[in-house]
Protein backbone atom coordinates (compact mmCIF):
# COMPACT_ATOMS: atom_id res chain seq x y z
CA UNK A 1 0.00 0.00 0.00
CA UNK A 2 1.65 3.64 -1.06
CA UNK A 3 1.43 5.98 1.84
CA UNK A 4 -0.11 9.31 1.43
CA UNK A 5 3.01 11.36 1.04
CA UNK A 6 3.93 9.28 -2.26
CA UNK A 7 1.16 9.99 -3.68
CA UNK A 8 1.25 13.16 -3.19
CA UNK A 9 4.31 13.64 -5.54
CA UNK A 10 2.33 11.99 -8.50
CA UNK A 11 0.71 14.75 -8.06
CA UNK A 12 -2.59 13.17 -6.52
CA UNK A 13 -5.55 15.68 -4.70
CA UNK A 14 -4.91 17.59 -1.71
CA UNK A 15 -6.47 15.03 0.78
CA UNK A 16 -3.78 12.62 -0.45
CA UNK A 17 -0.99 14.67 1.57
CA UNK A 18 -0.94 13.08 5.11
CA UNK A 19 2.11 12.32 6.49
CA UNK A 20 3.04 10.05 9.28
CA UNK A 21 4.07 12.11 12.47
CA UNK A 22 7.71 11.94 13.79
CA UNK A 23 6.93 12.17 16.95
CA UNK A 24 4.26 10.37 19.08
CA UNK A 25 1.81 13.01 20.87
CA UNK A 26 2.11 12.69 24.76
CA UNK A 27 -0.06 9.10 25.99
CA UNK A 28 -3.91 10.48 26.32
CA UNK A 29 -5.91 7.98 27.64
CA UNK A 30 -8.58 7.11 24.75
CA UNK A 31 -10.13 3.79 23.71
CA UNK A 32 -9.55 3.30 20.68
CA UNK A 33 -11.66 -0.40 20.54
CA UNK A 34 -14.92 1.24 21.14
CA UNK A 35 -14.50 4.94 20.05
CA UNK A 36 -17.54 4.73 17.95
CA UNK A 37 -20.09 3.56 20.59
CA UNK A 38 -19.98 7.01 22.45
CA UNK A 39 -21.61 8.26 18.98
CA UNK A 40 -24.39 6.10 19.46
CA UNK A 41 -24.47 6.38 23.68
CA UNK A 42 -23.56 9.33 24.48
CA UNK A 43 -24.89 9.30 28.13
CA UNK A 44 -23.41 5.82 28.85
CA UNK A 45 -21.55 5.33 32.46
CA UNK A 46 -18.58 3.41 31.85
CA UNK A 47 -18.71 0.35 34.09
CA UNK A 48 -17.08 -2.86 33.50
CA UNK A 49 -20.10 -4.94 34.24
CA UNK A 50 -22.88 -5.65 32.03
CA UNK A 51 -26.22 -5.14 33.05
CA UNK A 52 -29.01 -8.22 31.88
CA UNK A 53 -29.83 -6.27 28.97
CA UNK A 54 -26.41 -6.05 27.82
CA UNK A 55 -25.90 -9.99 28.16
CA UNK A 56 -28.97 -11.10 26.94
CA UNK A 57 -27.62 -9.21 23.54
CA UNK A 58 -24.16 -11.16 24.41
CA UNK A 59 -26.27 -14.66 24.24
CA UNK A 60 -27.63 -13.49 20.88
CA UNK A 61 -24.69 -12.67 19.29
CA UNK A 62 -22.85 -15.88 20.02
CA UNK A 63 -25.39 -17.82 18.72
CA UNK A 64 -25.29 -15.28 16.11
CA UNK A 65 -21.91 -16.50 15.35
CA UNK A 66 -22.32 -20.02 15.42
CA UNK A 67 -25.18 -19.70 13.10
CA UNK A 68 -24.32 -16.52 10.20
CA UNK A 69 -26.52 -18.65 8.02
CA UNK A 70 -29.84 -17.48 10.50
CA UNK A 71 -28.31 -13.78 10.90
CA UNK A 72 -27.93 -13.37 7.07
CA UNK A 73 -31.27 -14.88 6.09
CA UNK A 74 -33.41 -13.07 9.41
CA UNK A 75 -31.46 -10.28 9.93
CA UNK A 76 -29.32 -8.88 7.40
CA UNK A 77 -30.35 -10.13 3.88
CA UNK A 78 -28.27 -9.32 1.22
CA UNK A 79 -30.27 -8.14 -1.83
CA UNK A 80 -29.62 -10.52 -4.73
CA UNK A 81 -29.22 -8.12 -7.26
CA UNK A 82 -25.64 -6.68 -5.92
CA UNK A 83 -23.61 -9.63 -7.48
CA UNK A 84 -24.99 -9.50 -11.02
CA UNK A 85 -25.02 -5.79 -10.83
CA UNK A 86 -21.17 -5.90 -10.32
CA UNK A 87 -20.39 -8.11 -12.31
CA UNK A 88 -22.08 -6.59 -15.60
CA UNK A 89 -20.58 -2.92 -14.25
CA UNK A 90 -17.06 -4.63 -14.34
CA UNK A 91 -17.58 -5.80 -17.41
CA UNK A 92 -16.24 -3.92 -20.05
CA UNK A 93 -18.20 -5.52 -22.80
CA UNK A 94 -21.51 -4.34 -21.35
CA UNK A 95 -23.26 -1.79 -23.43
CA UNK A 96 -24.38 0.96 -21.61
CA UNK A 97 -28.14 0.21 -22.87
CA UNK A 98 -27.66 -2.92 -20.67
CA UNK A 99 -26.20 -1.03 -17.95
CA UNK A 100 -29.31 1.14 -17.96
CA UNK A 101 -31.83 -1.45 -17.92
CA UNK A 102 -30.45 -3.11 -15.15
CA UNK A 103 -30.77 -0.24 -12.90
CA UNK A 104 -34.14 0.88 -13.90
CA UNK A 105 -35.51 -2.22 -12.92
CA UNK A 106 -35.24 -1.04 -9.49
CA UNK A 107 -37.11 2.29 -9.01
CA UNK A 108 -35.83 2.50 -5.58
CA UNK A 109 -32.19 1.71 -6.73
CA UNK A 110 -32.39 4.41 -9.45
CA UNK A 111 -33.92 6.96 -7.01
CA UNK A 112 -30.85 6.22 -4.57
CA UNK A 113 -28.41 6.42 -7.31
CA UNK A 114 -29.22 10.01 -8.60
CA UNK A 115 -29.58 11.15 -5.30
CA UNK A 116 -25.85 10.38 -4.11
CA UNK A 117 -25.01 12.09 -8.33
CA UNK A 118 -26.79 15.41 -6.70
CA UNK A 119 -25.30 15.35 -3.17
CA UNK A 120 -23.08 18.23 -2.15
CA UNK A 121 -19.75 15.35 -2.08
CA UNK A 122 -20.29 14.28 -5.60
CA UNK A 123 -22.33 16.71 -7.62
CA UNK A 124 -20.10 17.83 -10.43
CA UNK A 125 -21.53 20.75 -12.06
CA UNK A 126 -24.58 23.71 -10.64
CA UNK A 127 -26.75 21.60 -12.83
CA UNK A 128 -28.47 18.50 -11.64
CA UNK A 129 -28.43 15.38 -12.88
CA UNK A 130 -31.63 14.36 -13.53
CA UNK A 131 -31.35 11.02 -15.82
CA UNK A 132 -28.99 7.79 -15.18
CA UNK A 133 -27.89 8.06 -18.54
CA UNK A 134 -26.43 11.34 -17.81
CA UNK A 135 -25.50 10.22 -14.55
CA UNK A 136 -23.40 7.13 -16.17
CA UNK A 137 -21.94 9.57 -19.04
CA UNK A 138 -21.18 12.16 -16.25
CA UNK A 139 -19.59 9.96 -13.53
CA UNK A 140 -18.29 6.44 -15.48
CA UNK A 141 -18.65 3.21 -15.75
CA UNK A 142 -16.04 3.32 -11.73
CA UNK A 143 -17.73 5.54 -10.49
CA UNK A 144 -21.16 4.36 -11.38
CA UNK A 145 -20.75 0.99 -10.21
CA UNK A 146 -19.77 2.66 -6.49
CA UNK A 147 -23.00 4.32 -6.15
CA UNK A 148 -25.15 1.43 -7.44
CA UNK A 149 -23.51 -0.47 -4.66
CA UNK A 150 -23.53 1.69 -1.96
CA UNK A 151 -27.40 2.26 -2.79
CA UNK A 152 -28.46 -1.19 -2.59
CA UNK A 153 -26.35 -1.62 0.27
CA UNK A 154 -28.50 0.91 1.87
CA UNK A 155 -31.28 -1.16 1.81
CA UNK A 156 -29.58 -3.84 4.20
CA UNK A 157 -29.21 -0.92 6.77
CA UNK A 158 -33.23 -0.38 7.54
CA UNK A 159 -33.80 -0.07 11.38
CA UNK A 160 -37.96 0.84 11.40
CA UNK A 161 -38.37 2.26 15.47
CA UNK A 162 -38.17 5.82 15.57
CA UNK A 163 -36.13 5.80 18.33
CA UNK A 164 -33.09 3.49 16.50
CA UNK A 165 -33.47 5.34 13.58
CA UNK A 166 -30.53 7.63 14.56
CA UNK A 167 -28.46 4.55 15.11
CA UNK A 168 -28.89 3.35 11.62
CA UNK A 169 -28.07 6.36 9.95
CA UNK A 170 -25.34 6.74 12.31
CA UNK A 171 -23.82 3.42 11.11
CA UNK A 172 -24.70 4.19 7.77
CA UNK A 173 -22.81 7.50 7.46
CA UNK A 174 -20.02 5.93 9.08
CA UNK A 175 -19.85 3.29 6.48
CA UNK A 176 -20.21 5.79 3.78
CA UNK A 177 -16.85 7.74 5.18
CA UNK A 178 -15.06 4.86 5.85
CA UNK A 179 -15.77 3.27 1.85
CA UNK A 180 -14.82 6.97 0.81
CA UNK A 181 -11.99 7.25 2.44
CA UNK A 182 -10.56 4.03 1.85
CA UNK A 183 -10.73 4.12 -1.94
CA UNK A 184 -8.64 7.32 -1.68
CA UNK A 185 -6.11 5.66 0.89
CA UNK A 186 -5.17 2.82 -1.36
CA UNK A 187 -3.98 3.02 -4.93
CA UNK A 188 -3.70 -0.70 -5.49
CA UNK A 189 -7.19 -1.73 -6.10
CA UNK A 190 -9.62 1.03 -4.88
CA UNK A 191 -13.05 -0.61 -5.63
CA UNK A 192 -12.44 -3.24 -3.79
CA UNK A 193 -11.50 -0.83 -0.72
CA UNK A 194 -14.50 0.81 -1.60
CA UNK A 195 -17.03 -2.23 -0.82
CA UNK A 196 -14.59 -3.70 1.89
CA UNK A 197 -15.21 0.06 3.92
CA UNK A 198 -18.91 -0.48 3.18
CA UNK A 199 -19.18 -3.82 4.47
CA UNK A 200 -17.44 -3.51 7.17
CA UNK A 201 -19.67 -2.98 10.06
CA UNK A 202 -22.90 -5.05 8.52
CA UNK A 203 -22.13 -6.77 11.43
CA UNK A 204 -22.59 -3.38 13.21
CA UNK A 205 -26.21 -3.24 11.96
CA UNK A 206 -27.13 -7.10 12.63
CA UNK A 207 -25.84 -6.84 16.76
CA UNK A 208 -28.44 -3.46 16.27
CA UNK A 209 -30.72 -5.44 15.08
CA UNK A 210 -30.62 -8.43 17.86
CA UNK A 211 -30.55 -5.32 20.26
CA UNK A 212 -34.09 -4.10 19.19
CA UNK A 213 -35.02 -7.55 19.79
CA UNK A 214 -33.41 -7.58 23.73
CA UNK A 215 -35.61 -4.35 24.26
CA UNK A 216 -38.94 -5.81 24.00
CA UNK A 217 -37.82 -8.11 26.91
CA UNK A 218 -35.79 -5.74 28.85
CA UNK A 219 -36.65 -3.86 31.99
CA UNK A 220 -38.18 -0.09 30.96
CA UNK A 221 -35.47 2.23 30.55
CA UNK A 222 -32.36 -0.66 30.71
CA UNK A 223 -29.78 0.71 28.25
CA UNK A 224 -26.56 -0.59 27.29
CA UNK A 225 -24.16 1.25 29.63
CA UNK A 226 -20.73 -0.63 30.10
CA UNK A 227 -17.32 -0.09 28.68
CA UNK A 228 -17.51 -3.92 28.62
CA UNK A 229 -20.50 -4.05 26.13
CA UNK A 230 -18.56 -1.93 23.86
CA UNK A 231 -15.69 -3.59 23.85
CA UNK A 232 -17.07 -6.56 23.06
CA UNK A 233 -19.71 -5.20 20.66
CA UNK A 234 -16.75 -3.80 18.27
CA UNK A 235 -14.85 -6.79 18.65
CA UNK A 236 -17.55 -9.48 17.97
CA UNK A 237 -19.38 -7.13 15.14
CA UNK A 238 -16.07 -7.36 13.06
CA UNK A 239 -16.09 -11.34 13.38
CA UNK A 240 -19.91 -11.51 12.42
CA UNK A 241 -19.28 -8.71 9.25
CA UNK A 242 -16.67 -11.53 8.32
CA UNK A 243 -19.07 -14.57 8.69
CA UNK A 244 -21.76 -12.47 6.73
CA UNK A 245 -19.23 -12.09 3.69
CA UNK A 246 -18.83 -15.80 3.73
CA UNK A 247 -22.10 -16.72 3.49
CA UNK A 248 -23.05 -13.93 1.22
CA UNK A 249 -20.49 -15.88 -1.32
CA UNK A 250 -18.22 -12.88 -1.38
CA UNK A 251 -14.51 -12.88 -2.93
CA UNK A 252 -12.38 -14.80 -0.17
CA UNK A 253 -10.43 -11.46 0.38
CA UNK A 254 -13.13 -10.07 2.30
CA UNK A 255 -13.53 -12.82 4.96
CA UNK A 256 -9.91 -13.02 5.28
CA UNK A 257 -9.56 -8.85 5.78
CA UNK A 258 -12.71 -8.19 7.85
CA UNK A 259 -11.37 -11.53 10.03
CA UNK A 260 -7.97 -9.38 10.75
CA UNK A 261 -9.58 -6.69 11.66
CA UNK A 262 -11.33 -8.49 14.34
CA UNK A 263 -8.09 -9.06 16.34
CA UNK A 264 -8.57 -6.81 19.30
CA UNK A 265 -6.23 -4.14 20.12
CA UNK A 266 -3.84 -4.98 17.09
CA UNK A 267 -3.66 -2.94 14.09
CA UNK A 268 -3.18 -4.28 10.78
CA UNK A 269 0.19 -4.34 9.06
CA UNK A 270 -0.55 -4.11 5.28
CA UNK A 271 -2.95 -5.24 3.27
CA UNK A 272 -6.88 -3.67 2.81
CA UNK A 273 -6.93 -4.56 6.48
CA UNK A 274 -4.60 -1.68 7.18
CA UNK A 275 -6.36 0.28 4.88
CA UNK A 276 -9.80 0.07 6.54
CA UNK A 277 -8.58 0.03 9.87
CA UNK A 278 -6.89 3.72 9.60
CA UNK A 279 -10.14 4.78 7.19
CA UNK A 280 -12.38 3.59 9.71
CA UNK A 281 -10.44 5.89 12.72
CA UNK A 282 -10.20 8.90 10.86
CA UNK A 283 -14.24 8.28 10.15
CA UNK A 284 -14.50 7.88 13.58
CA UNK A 285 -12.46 11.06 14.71
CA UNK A 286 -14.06 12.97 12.13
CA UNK A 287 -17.63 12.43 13.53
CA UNK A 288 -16.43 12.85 17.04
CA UNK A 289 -15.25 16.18 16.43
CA UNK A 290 -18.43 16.97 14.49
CA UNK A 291 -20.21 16.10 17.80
CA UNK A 292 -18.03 17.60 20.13
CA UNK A 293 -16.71 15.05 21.77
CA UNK A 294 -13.03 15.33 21.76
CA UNK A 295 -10.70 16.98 23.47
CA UNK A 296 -7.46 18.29 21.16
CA UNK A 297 -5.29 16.35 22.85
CA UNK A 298 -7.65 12.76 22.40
CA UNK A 299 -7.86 14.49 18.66
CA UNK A 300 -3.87 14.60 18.06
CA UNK A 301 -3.33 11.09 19.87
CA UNK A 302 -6.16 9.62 16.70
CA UNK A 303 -4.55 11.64 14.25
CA UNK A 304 -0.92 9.88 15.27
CA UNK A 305 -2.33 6.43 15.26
CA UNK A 306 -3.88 6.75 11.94
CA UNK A 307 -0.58 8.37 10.60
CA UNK A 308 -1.93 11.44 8.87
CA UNK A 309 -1.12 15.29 9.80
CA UNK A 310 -3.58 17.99 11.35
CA UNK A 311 -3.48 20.05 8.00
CA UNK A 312 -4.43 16.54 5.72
CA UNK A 313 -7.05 15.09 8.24
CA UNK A 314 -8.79 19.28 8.31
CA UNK A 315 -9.34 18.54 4.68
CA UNK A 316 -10.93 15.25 4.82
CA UNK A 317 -13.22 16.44 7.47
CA UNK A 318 -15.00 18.96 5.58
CA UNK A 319 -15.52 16.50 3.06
CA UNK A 320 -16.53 14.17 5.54
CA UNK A 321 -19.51 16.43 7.15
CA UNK A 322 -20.63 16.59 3.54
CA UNK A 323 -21.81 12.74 4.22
């Protein structure tokens, strides 16, 4: 994988420019396995012992994990027209009459599609784009074949109880940056980072999912409250997003990077691993700062462990709040 600062003298874009600091920040207590949990609780007391709420969503997810097969068909179904989608937007013998037809078929999916050509990130001219044929003429067959993914991916994320609702799009957003960012962190094969940093936390929305389930029998007002749930919430969601890629009959790769990027407290040394794993932190300190939750110093320690510069990581965020 190139690092940011060679890339920057092929002359790449101005968010390519981070730089790995030369000096480690002074030690700021932060953790980093479950920095994205106090996005989604933000009044959560940090206590190492989980309440029954917490382990009755423990029991599920275990037998979530001995049984992806139930999760995937229940929980998180993976709509069927993603794999022939891809593979008729990879190929370059596909007319773009085909292309077309394929996408229309959807309503939903076309609706989704011109919607992320008109949003503030993408949008490439003051006019807006108000036909896929456009669209695919405007963007490309590349970038095209992102957006149709990422749209039907959206459908997997579809938490109905008001309440959730903010959790979902949380995750969802999240995802978004993290796909984003790791197609621009990798030169080597950037669609694939694309759909790795989407898929990533699917197994995110399924523990959600099994969560909304442990309400209905939990006490009124039990939330999930301990530093213990996170931890093993981020840890375990990783190993089911791996599972789910397996028994979605995705490329082998994916398994085999999600599954490295469950090892707790280890970051990954090369590889897409890598790649996601610093995508997914600068996500992650991207939104915290949005919300206001974190201190410069916390901010600076992120920043080091992800290896990119103030200056580099200012420029990603406001195209980050874009999302």
């Amino acid at each position: 994988m190139e690092s940011f600062q060679s890339r920057q003298s092929q002359s790449a874009p101005e968010t390519k420019r981070a730089v790995q600091p030369q000096e480690s920040p002074s030690i700021v207590t932060i953790d980093l396995s479950a920095l994205f949990y106090s996005l989604l609780f933000p009044s959560t007391q940090l206590s190492g012992t989980a309440n029954e709420l917490e382990k009755s969503v423990f029991r599920r997810v275990e037998a979530a994990l001995a049984s992806p097969k139930a999760i995937a068909e229940r929980v998180l179904k993976l709509p069927t027209q993603v794999a022939a989608l891809e593979q008729q937007l990879a190929d370059e013998n596909t007319d773009t009459k085909t292309l077309l037809a394929l996408i229309e078929r959807d309503p939903v999916l076309s609706v989704e599609v011109l919607k992320l050509c008109n949003s503030p990130l993408f949008r490439r001219s003051d006019k807006e784009v108000t036909s896929l044929q456009v669209a695919l003429v405007q963007l490309g067959r590349e970038q095209m074949k992102r957006f149709v993914t990422t749209a039907m991916m959206r459908k997997v994320i579809d938490i109905q109880p008001i309440y959730f609702r903010r959790f979902g799009s949380q995750i969802w957003r999240h995802s978004m940056q993290v796909a984003y960012l790791s197609s621009e962190l990798t030169q080597d094969d950037p669609d694939t980072a694309f759909l790795l940093g989407l898929l990533h936390d699917v197994g995110k929305i399924a523990i959600f999912k099994l969560l909304l389930e442990a309400f209905k029998q939990a006490e009124p007002g039990e939330q999930p409250c301990s530093s213990l749930f996170r931890q093993v919430m981020t840890a375990k969601s990783l190993s089911l997003s791996a599972l789910l890629a397996r028994y979605w009959e995705l490329p082998s790769l994916f398994e085999t990077e999600l599954s490295r990027l469950a090892v707790m407290d280890s970051k990954p040394a090369g590889g897409l691993a890598e790649v996601i794993w610093r995508a997914n932190l600068i996500s992650e300190s991207s939104m915290l700062l949005e919300a206001g939750k974190l201190q410069p110093e916390q901010l600076d320690r992120l920043l080091f462990e992800a290896g990119i510069d103030s200056e580099t990581f200012e420029q990603m965020h406001q195209k980050l709040v874009l999302f």
